[in-house]
C-alpha atoms as a PDB file:
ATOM      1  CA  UNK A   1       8.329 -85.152 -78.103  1.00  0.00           C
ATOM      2  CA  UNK A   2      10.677 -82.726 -76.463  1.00  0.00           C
ATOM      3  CA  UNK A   3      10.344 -78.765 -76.461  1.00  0.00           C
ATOM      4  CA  UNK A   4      11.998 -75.819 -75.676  1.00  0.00           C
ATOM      5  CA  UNK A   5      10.104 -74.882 -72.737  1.00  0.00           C
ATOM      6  CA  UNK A   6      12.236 -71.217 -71.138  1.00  0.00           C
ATOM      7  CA  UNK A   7      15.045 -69.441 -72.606  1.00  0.00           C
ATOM      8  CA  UNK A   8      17.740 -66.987 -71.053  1.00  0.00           C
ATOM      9  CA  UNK A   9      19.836 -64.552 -71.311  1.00  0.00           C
ATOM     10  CA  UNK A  10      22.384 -62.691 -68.948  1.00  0.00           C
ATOM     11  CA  UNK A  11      23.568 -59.675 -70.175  1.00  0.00           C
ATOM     12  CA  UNK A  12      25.845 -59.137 -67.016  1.00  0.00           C
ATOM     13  CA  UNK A  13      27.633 -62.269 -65.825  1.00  0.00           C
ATOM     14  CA  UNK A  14      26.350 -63.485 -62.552  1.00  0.00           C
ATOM     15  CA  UNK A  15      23.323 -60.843 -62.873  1.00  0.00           C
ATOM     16  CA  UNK A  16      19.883 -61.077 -62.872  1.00  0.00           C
ATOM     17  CA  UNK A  17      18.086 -63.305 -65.592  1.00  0.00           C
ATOM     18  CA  UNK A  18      16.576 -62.260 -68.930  1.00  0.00           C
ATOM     19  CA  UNK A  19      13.624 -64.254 -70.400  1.00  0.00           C
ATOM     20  CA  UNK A  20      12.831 -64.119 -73.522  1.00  0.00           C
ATOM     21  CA  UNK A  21      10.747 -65.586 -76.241  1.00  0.00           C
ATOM     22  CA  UNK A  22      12.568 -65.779 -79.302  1.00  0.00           C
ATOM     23  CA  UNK A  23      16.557 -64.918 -79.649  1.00  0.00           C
ATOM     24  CA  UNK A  24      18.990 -65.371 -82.329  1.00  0.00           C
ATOM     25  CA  UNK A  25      22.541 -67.338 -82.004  1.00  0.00           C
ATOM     26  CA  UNK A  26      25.668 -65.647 -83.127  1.00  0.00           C
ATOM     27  CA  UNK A  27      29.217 -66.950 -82.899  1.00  0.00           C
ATOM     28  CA  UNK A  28      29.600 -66.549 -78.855  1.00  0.00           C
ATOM     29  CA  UNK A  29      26.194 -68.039 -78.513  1.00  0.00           C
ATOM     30  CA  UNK A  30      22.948 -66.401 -77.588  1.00  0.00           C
ATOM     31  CA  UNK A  31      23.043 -62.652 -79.326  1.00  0.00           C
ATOM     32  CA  UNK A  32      23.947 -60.140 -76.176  1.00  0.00           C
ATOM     33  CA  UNK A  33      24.493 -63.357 -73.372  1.00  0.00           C
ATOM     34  CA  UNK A  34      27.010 -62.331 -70.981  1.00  0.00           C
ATOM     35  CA  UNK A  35      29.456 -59.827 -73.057  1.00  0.00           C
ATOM     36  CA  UNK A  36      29.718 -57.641 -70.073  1.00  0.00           C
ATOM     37  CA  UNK A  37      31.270 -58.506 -66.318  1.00  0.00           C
ATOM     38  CA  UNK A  38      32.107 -57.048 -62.792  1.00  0.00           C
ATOM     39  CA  UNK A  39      35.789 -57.216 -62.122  1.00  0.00           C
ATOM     40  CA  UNK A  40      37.393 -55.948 -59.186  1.00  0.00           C
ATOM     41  CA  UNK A  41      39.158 -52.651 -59.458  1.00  0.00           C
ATOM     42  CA  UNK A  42      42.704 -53.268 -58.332  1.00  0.00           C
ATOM     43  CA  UNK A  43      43.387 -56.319 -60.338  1.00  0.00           C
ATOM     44  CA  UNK A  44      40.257 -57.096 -62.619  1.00  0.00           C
ATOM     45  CA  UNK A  45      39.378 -60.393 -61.476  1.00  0.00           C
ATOM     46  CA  UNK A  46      36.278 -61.413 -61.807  1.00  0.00           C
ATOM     47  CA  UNK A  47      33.051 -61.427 -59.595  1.00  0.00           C
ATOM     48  CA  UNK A  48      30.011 -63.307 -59.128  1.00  0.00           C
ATOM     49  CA  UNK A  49      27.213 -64.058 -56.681  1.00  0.00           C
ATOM     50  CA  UNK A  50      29.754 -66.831 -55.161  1.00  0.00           C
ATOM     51  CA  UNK A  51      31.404 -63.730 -53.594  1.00  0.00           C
ATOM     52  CA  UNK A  52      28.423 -61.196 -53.598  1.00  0.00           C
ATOM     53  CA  UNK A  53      25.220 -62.976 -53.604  1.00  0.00           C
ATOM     54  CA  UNK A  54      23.513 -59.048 -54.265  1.00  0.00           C
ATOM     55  CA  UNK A  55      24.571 -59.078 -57.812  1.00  0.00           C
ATOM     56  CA  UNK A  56      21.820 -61.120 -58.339  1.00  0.00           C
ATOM     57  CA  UNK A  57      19.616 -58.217 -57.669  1.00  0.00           C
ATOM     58  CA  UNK A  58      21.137 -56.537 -60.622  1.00  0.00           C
ATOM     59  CA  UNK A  59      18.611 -56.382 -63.905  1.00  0.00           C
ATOM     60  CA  UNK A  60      20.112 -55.521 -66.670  1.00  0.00           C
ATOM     61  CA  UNK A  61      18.888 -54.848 -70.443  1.00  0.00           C
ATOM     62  CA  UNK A  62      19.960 -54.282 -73.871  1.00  0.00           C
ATOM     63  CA  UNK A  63      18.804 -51.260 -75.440  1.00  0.00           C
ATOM     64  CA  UNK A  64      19.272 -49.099 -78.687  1.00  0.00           C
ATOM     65  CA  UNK A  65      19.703 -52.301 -80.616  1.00  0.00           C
ATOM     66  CA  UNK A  66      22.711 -53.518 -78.635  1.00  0.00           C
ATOM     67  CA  UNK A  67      24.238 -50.174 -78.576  1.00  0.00           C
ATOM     68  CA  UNK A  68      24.018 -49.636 -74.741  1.00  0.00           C
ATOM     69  CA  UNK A  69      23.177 -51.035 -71.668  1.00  0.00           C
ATOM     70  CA  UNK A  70      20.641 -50.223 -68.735  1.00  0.00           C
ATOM     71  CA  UNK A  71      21.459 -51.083 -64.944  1.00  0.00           C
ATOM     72  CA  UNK A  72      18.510 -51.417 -62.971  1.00  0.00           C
ATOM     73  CA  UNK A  73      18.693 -52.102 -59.021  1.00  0.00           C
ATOM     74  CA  UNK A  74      16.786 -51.754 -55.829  1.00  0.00           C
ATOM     75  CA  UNK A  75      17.268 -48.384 -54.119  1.00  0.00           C
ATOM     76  CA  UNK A  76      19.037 -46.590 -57.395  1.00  0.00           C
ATOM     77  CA  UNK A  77      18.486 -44.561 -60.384  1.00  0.00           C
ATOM     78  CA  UNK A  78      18.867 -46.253 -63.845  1.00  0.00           C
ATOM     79  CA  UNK A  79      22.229 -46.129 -65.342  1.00  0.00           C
ATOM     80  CA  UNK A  80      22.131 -46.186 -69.162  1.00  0.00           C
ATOM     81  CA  UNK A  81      25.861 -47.777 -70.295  1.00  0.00           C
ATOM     82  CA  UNK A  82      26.880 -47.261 -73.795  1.00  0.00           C
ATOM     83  CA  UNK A  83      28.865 -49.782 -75.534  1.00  0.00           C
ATOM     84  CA  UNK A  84      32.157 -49.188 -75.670  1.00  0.00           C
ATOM     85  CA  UNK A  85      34.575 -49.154 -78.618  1.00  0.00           C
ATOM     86  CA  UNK A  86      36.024 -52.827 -78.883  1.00  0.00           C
ATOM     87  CA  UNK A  87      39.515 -51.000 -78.897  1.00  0.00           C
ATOM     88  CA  UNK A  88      38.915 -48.398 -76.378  1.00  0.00           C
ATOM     89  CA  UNK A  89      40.467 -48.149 -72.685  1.00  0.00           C
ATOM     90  CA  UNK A  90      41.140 -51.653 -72.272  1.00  0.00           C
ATOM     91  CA  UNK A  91      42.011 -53.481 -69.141  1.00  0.00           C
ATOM     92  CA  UNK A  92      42.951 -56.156 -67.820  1.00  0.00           C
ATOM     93  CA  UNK A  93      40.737 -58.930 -66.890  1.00  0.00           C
ATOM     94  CA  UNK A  94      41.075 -62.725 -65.066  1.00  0.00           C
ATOM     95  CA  UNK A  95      38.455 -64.740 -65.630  1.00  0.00           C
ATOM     96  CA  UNK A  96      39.690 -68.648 -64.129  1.00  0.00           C
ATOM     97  CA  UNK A  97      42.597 -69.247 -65.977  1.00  0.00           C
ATOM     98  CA  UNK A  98      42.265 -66.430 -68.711  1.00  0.00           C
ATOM     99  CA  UNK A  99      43.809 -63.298 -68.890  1.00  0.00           C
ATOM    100  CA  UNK A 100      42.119 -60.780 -71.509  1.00  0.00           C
ATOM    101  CA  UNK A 101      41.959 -57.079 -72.631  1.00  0.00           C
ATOM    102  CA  UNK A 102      38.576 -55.780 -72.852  1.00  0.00           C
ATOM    103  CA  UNK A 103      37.437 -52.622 -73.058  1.00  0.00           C
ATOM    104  CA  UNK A 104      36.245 -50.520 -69.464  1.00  0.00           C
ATOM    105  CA  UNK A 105      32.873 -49.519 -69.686  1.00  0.00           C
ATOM    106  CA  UNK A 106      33.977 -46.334 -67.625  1.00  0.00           C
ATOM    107  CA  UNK A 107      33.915 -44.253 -64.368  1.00  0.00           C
ATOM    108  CA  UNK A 108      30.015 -43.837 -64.515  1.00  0.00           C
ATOM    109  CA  UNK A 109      29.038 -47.572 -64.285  1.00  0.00           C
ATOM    110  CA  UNK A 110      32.259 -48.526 -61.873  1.00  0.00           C
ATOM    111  CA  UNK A 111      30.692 -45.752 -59.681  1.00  0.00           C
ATOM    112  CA  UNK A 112      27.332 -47.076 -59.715  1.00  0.00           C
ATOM    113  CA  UNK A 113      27.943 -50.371 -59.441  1.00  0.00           C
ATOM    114  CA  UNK A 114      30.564 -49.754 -56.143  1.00  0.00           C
ATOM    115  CA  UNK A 115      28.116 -47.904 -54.617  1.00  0.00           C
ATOM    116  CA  UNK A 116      25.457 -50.798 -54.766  1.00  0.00           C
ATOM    117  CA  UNK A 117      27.651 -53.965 -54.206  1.00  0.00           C
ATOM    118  CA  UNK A 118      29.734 -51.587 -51.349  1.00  0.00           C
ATOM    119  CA  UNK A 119      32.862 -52.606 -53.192  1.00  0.00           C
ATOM    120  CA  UNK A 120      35.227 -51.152 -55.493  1.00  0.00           C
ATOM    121  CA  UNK A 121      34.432 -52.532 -59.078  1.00  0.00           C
ATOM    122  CA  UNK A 122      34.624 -51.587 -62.735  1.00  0.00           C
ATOM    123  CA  UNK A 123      32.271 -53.144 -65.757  1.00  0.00           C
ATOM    124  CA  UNK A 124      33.919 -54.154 -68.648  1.00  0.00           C
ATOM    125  CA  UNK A 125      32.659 -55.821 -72.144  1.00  0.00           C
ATOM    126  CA  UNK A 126      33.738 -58.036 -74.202  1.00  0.00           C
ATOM    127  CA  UNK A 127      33.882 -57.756 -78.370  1.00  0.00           C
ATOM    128  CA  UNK A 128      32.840 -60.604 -80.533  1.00  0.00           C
ATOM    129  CA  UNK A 129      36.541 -59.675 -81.830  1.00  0.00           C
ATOM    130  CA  UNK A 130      38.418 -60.508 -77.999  1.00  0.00           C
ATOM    131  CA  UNK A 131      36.231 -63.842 -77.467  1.00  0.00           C
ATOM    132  CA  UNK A 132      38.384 -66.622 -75.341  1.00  0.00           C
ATOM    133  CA  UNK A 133      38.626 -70.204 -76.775  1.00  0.00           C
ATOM    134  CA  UNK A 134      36.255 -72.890 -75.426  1.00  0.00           C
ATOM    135  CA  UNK A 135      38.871 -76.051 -73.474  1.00  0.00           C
ATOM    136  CA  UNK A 136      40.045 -77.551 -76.820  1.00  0.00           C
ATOM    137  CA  UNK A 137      39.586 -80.792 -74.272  1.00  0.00           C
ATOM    138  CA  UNK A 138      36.252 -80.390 -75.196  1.00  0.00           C
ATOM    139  CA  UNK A 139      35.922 -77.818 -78.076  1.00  0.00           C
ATOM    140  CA  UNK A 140      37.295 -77.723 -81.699  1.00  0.00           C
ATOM    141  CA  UNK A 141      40.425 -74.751 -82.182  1.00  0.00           C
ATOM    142  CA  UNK A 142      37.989 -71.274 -83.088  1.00  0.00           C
ATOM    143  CA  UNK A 143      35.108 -72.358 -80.717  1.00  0.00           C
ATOM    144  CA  UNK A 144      34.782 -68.997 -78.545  1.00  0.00           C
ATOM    145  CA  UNK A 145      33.393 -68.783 -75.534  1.00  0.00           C
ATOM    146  CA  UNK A 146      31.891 -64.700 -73.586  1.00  0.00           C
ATOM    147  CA  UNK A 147      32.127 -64.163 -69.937  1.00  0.00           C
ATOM    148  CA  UNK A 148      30.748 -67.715 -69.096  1.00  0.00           C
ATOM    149  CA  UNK A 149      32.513 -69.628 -66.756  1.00  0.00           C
ATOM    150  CA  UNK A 150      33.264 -72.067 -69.330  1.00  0.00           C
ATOM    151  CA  UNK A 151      30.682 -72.551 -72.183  1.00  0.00           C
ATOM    152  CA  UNK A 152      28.601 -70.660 -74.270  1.00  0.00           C
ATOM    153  CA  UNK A 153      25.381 -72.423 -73.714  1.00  0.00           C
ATOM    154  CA  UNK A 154      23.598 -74.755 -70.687  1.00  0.00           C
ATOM    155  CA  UNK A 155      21.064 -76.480 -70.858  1.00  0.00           C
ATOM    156  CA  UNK A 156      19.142 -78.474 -68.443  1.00  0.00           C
ATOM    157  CA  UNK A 157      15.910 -80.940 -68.303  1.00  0.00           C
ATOM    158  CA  UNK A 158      12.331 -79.653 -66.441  1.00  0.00           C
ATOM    159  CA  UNK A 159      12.131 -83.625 -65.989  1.00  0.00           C
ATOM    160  CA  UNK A 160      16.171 -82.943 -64.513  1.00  0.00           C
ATOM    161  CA  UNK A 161      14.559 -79.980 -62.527  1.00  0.00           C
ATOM    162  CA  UNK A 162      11.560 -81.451 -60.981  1.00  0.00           C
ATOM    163  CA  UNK A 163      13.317 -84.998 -59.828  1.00  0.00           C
ATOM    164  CA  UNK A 164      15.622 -83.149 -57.842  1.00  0.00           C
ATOM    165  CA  UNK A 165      12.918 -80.768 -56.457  1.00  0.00           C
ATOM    166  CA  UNK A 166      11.298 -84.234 -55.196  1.00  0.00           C
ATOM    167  CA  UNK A 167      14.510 -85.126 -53.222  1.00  0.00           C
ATOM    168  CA  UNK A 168      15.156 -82.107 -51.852  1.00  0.00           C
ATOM    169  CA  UNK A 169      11.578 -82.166 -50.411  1.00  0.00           C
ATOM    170  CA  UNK A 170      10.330 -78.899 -51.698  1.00  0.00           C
ATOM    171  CA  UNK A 171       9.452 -76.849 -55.257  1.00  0.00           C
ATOM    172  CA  UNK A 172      13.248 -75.656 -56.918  1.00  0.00           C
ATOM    173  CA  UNK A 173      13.459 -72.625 -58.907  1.00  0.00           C
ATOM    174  CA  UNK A 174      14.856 -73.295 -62.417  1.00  0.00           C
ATOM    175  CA  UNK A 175      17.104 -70.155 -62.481  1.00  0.00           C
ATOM    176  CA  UNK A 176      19.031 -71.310 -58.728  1.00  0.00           C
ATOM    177  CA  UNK A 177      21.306 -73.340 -62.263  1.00  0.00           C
ATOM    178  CA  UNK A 178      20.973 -70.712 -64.617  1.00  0.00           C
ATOM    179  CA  UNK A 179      20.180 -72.563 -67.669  1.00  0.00           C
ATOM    180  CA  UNK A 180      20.095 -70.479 -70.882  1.00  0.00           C
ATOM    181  CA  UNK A 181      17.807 -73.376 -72.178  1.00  0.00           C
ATOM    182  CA  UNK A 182      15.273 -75.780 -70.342  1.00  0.00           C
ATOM    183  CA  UNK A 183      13.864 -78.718 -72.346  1.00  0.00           C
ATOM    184  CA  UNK A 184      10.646 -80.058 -71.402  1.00  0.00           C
ATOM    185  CA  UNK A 185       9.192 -83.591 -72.134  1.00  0.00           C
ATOM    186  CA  UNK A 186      12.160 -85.542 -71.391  1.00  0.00           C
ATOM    187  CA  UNK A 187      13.216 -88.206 -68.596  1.00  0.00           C
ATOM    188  CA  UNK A 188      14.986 -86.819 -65.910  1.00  0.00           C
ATOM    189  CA  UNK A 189      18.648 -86.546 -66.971  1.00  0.00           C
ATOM    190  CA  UNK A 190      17.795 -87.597 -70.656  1.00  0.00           C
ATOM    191  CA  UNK A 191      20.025 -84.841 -71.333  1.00  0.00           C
ATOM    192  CA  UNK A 192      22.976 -86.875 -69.661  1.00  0.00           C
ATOM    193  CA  UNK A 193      23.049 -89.176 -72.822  1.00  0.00           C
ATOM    194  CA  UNK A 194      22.440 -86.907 -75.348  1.00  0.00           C
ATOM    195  CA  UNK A 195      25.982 -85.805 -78.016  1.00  0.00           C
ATOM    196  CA  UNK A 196      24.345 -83.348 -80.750  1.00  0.00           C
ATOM    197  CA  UNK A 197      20.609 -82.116 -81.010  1.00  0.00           C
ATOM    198  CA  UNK A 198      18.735 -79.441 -83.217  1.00  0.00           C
ATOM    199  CA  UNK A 199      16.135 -77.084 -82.499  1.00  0.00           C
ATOM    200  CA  UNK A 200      14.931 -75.294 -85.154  1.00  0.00           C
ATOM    201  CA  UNK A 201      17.777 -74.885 -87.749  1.00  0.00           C
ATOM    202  CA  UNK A 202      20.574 -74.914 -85.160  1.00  0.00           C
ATOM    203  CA  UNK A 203      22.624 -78.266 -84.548  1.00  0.00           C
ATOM    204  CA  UNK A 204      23.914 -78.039 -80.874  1.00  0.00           C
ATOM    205  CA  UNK A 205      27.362 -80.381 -79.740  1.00  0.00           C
ATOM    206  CA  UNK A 206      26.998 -81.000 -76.219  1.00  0.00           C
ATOM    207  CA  UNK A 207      30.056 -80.508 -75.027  1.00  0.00           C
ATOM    208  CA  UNK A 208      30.316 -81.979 -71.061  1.00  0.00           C
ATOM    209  CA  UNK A 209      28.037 -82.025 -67.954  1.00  0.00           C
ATOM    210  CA  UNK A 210      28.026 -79.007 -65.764  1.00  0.00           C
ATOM    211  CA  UNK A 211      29.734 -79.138 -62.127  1.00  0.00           C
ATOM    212  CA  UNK A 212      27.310 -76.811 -59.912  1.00  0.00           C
ATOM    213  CA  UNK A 213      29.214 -74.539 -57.173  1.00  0.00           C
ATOM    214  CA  UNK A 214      27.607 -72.492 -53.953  1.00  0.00           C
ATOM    215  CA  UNK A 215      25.739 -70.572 -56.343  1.00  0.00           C
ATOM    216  CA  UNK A 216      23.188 -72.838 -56.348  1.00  0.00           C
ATOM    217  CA  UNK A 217      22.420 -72.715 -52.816  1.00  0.00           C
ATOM    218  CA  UNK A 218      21.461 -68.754 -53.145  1.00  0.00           C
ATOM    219  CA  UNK A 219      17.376 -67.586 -53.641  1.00  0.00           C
ATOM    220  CA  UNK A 220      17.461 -65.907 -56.885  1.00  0.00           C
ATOM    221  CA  UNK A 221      14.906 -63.572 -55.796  1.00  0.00           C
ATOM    222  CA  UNK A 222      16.240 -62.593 -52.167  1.00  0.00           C
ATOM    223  CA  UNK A 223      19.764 -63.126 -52.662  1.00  0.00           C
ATOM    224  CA  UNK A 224      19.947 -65.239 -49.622  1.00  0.00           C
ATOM    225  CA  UNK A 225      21.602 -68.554 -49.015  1.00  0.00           C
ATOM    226  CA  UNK A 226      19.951 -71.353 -48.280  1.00  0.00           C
ATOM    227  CA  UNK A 227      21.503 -72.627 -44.368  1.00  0.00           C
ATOM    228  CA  UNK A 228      21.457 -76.250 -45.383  1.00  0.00           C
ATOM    229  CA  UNK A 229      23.280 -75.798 -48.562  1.00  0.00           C
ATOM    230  CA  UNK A 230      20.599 -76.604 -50.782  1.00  0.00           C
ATOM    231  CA  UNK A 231      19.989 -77.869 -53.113  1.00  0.00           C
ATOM    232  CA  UNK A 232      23.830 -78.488 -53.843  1.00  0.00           C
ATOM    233  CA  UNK A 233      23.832 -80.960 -50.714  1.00  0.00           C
ATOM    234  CA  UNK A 234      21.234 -83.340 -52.501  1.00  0.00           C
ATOM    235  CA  UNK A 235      23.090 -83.033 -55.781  1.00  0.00           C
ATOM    236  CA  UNK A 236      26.430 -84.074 -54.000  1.00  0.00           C
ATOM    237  CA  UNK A 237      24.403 -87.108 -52.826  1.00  0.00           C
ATOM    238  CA  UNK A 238      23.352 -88.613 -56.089  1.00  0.00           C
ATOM    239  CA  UNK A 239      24.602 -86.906 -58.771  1.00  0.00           C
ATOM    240  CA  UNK A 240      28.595 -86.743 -57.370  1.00  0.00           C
ATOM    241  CA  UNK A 241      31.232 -87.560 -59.985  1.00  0.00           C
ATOM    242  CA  UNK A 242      34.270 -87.217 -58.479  1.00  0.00           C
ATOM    243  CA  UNK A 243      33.704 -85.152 -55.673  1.00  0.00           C
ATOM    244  CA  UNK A 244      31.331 -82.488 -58.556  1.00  0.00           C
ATOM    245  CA  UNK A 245      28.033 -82.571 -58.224  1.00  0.00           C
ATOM    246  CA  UNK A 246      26.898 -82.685 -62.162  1.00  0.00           C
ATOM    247  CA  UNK A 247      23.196 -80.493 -63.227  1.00  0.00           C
ATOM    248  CA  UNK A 248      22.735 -79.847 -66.865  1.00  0.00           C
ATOM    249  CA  UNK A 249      24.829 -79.831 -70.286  1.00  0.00           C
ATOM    250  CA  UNK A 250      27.338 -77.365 -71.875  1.00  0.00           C
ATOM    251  CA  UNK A 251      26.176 -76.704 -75.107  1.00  0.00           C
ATOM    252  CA  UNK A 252      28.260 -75.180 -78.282  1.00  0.00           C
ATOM    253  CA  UNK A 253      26.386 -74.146 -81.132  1.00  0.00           C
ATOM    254  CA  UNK A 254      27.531 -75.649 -84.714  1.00  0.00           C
ATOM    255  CA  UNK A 255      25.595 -72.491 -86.282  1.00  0.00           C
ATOM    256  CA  UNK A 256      23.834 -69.702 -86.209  1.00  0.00           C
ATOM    257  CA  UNK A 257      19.597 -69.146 -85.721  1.00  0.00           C
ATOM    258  CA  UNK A 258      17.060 -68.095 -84.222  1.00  0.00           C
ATOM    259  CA  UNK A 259      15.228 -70.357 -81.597  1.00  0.00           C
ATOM    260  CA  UNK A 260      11.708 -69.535 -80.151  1.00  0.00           C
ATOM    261  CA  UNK A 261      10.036 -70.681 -77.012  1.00  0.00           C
ATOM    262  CA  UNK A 262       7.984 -74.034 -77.887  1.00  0.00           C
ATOM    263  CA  UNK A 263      10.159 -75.087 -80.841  1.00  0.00           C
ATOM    264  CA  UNK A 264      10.685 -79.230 -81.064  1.00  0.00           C
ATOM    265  CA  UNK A 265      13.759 -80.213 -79.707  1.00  0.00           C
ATOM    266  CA  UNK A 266      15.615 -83.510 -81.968  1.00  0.00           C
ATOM    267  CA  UNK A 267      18.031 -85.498 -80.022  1.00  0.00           C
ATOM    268  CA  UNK A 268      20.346 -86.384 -83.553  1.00  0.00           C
ATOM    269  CA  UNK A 269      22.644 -88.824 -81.202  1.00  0.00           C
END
């Protein structure tokens, strides 16, 4: 019998994790994952901890029942962000290949956040109404996608997890591959195999393995990267597909839910 084991959130692309117990789906995915992201000031590209590895020391959390936002880093004060109107001062944004208009979440949250990354940035968020389209390569035509790099959802295997731990020669933490959900009971790289599963009352597609990136390779407690480029080095030995070294499944939700912490997890095909 498989389970869902952990569950995530990011409010913040590329920011520290959320864990939760209990969270409902709605059409971009998990309710409040990643609808807000650091871009740079002078031409709103996009940043993550490939570029600055102390954005993962960045907590942020939903308050005021998704109304506003609350920054939370070492050495400052608390910023409390409200949501901005889906229409209102909108820039624009390049995330890989897309170019958007989403709304600026204003002068007091660019300020804070320059100040703690030591770079000029701005914070912007993203309406359910300005969502980009998943690859149609891989996605049906109205399949939306938030500030992920590609997908709404990944998932990955604690059986996945704790096989690569082994090679690598020491314990891995789950959150170095940011999973949003981690299935326990299963073989390692069941996952690999699987096309649709349900947990609870929500049918998943899974959509195409994940190609990892540096990221990996950074403590997501200290920030720091690892010297011997682990564990993406081990990955590139035995998990390489065409030069990508493949961890965990895309996921795209076929409907909405709620999924809680412990709930069974069907493998339909």
């Amino acid at each position: 019998m498989y389970s869902l084991s952990e569950l995530y959130r990011y409010p913040v692309k590329s920011t520290a994790n959320e864990p939760l117990q209990s969270i409902r789906l709605d059409a971009l995915g998990l309710e409040g994952d990643r609808r807000w992201m650091v871009v740079e000031a002078a031409n709103g590209r996009f940043l993550t901890q490939r570029l600055l590895p102390q954005m993962g020391r960045i907590e942020a959390r939903w308050q005021d029942d998704f109304r506003a936002l609350c920054l939370r880093a070492p050495g400052m004060d608390d910023l409390l962000v409200d949501v901005p109107g889906r229409d209102a001062n909108l820039r624009g944004v390049v995330i890989w290949r897309d170019m958007l208009q989403v709304p600026d979440a204003g002068d007091a949250a660019a300020q804070w956040l320059s100040t703690f990354l030591g770079r000029d940035v701005r914070l912007v968020q993203m309406p359910e109404q300005r969502a980009r389209q998943v690859d149609t390569a891989y996605a049906e035509p109205g399949e939306q996608v938030h500030f992920a790099d590609g997908f709404p959802l990944l998932l990955i295997g604690q059986g996945s997890l704790d096989d690569l731990s082994a090679k690598v020669g020491r314990p891995l933490e789950m959150l170095r591959f940011r999973p949003n959900l981690v299935v326990a009971g299963a073989e390692p790289f069941a996952e690999d195999s699987w096309k649709r599963i349900r947990i609870g009352d929500v049918t998943f597609k899974v959509a195409k393995p994940c190609a990892r990136c540096i990221l990996t390779t950074i403590d997501p407690h200290t920030g720091e990267r690892d010297a011997n480029r682990e564990p993406l080095a081990t990955l590139l030995g035995y998990r390489n597909v065409n030069g990508e070294a493949l961890f965990g499944q895309n996921l795209i939700a076929l409907n909405g839910g709620e999924l809680r912490v412990g709930m069974d997890v069907e493998v339909l095909e």
